[in-house]
N, C-alpha and C. Protein backbone atom coordinates (compact mmCIF):
# COMPACT_ATOMS: atom_id res chain seq x y z
N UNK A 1 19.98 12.72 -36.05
CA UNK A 1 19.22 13.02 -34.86
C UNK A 1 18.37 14.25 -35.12
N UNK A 2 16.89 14.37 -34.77
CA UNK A 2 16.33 15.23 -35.06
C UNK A 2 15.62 15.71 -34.10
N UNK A 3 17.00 16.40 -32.89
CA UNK A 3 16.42 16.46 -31.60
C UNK A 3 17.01 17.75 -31.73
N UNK A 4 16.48 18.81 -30.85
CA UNK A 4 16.70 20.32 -30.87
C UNK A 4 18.33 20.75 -30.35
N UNK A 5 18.48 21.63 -30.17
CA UNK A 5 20.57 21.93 -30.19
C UNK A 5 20.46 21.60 -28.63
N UNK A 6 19.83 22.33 -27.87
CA UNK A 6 19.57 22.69 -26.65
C UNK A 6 19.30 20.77 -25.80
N UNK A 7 18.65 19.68 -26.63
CA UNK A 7 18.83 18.35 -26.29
C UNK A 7 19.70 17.59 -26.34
N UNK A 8 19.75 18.00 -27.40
CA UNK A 8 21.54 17.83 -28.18
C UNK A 8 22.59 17.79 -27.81
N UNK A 9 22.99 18.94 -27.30
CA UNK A 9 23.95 19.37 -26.31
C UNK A 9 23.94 18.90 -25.05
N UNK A 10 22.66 18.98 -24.60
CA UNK A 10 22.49 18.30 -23.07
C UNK A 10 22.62 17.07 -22.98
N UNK A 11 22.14 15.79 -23.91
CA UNK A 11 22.35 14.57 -24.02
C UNK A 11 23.85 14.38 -24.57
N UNK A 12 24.87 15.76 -25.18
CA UNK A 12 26.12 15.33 -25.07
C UNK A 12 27.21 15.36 -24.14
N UNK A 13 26.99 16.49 -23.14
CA UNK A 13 27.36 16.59 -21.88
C UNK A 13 27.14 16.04 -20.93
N UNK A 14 26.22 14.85 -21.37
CA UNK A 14 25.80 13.77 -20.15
C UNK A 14 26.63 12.48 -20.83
N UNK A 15 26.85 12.22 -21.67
CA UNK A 15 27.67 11.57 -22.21
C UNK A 15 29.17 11.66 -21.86
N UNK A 16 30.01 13.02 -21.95
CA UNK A 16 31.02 13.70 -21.43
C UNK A 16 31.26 13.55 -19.69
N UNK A 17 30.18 13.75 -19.08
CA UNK A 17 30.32 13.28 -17.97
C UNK A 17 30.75 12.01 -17.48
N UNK A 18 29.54 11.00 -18.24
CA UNK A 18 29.78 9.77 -17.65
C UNK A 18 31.26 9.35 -17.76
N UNK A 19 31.69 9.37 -19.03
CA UNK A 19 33.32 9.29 -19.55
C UNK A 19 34.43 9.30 -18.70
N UNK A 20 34.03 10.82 -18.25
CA UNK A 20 35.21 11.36 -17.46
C UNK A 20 34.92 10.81 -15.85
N UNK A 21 33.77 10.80 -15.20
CA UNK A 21 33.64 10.77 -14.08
C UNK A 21 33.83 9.19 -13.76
N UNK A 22 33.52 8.30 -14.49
CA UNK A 22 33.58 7.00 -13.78
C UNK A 22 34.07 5.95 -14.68
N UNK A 23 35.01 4.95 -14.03
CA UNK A 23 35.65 3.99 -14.71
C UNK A 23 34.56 2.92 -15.57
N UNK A 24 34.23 2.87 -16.32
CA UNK A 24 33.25 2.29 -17.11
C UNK A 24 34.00 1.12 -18.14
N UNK A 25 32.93 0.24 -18.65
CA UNK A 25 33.88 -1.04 -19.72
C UNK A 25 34.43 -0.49 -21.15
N UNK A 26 35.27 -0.46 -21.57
CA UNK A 26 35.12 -0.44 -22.87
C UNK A 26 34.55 -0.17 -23.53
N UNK A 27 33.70 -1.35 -23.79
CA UNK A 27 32.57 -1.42 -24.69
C UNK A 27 31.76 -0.30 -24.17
N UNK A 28 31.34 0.18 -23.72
CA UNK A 28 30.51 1.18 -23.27
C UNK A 28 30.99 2.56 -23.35
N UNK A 29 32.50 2.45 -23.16
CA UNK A 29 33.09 3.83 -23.49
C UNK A 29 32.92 4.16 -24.66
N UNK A 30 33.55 2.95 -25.75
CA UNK A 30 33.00 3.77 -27.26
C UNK A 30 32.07 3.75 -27.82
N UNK A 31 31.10 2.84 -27.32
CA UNK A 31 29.64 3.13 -27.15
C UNK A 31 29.14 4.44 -27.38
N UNK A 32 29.60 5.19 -26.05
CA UNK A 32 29.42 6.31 -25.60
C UNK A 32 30.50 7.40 -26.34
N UNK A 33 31.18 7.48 -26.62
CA UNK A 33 31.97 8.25 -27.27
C UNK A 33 31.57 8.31 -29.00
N UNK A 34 31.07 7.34 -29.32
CA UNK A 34 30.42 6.93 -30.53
C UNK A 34 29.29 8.34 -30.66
N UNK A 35 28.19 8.22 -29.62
CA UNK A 35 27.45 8.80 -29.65
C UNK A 35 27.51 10.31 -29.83
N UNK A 36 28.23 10.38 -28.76
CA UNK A 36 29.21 11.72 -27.99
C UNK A 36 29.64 12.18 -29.73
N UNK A 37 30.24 11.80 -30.54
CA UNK A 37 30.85 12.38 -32.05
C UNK A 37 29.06 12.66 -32.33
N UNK A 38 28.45 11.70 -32.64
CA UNK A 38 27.16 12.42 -33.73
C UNK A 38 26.48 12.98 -33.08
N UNK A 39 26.08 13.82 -32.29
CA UNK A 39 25.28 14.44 -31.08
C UNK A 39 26.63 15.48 -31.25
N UNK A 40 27.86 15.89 -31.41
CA UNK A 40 28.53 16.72 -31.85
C UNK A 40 28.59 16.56 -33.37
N UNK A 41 28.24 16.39 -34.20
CA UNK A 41 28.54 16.53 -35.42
C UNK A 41 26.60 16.86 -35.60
N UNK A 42 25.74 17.05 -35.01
CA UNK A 42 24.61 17.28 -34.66
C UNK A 42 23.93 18.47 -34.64
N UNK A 43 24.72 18.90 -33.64
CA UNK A 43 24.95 20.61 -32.98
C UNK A 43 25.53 21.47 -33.95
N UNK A 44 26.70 21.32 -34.82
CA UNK A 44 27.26 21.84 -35.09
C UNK A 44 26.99 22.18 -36.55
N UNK A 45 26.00 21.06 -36.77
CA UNK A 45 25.20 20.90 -38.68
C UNK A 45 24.19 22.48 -37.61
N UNK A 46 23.03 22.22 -36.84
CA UNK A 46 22.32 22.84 -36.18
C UNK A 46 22.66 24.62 -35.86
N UNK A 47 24.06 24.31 -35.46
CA UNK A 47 24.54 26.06 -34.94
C UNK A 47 25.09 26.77 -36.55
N UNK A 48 25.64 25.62 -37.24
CA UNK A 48 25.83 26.31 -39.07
C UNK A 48 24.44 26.50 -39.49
N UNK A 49 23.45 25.88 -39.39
CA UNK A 49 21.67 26.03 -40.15
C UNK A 49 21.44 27.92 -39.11
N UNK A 50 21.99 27.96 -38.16
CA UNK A 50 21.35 29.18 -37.40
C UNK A 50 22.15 30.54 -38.04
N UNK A 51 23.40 29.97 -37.95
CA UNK A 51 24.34 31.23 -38.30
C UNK A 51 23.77 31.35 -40.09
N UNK A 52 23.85 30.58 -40.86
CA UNK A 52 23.53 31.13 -42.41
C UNK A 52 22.26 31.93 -42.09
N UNK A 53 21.12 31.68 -40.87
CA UNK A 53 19.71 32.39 -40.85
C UNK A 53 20.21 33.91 -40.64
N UNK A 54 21.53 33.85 -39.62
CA UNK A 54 21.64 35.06 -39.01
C UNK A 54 22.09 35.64 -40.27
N UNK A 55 22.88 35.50 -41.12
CA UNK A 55 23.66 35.61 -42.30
C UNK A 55 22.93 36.78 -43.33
N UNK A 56 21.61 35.87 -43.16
CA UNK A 56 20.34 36.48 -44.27
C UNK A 56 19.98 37.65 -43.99
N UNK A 57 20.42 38.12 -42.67
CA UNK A 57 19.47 39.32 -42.48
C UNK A 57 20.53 39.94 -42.67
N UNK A 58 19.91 40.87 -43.55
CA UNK A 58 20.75 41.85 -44.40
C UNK A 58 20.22 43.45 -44.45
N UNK A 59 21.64 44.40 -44.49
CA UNK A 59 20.56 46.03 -44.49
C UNK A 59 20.23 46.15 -45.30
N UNK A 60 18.83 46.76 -45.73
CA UNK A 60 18.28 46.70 -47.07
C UNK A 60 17.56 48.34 -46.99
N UNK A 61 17.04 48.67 -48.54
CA UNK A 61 16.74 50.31 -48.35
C UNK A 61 15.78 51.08 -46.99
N UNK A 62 14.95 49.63 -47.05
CA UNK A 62 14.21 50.06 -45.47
C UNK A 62 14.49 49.60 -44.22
N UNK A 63 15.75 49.32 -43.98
CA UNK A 63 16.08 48.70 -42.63
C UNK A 63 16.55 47.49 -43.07
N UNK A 64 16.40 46.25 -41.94
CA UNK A 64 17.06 45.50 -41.62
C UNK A 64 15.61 44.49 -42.57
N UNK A 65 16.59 43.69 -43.49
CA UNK A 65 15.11 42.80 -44.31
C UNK A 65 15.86 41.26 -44.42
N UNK A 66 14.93 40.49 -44.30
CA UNK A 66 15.24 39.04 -44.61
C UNK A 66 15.24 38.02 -45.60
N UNK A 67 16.46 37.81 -46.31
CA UNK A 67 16.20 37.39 -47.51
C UNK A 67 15.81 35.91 -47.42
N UNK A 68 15.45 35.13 -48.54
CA UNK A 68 15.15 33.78 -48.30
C UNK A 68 16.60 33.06 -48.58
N UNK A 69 16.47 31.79 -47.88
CA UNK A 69 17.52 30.63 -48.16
C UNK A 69 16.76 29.91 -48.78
N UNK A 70 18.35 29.35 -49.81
CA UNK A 70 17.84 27.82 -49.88
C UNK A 70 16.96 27.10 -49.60
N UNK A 71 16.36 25.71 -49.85
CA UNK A 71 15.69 25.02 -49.11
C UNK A 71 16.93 24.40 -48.56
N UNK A 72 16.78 23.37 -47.52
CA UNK A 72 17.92 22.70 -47.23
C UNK A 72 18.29 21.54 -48.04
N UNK A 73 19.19 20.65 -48.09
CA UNK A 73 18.80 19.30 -48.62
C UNK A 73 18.77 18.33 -47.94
């Protein structure tokens, strides 16, 4: 999914809702719970890509400097 954390999250908590709030088929639950995992396994690739950014910034002789990463793969 190459939708932002902030969609991400919101399209997984609408997922979480439906779940919990209303008796739904089966098929639709793991449907939805299906989703609900990669839309969390989504976020969480997304909030690790942010934290290594935060990672980079490092004290350096003139203050606070930003080293480069990786490319991703």
């Amino acid at each position: 999914m190459a939708e932002g954390f902030e969609a991400s999250l919101s399209a997984l908590e609408e997922r979480v809702r439906k779940l919990e709030s209303a008796e739904i088929p089966l098929e639709e639950a793991l449907s939805l719970f299906e989703e609900g995992v990669e839309l969390a396994r989504s976020c969480h690739e997304q909030l690790e890509a942010a934290e290594q950014r935060v990672a980079a910034l490092t004290r350096g002789s003139s203050g606070i400097e930003e080293q480069a990463l990786p490319e991703p793969e």
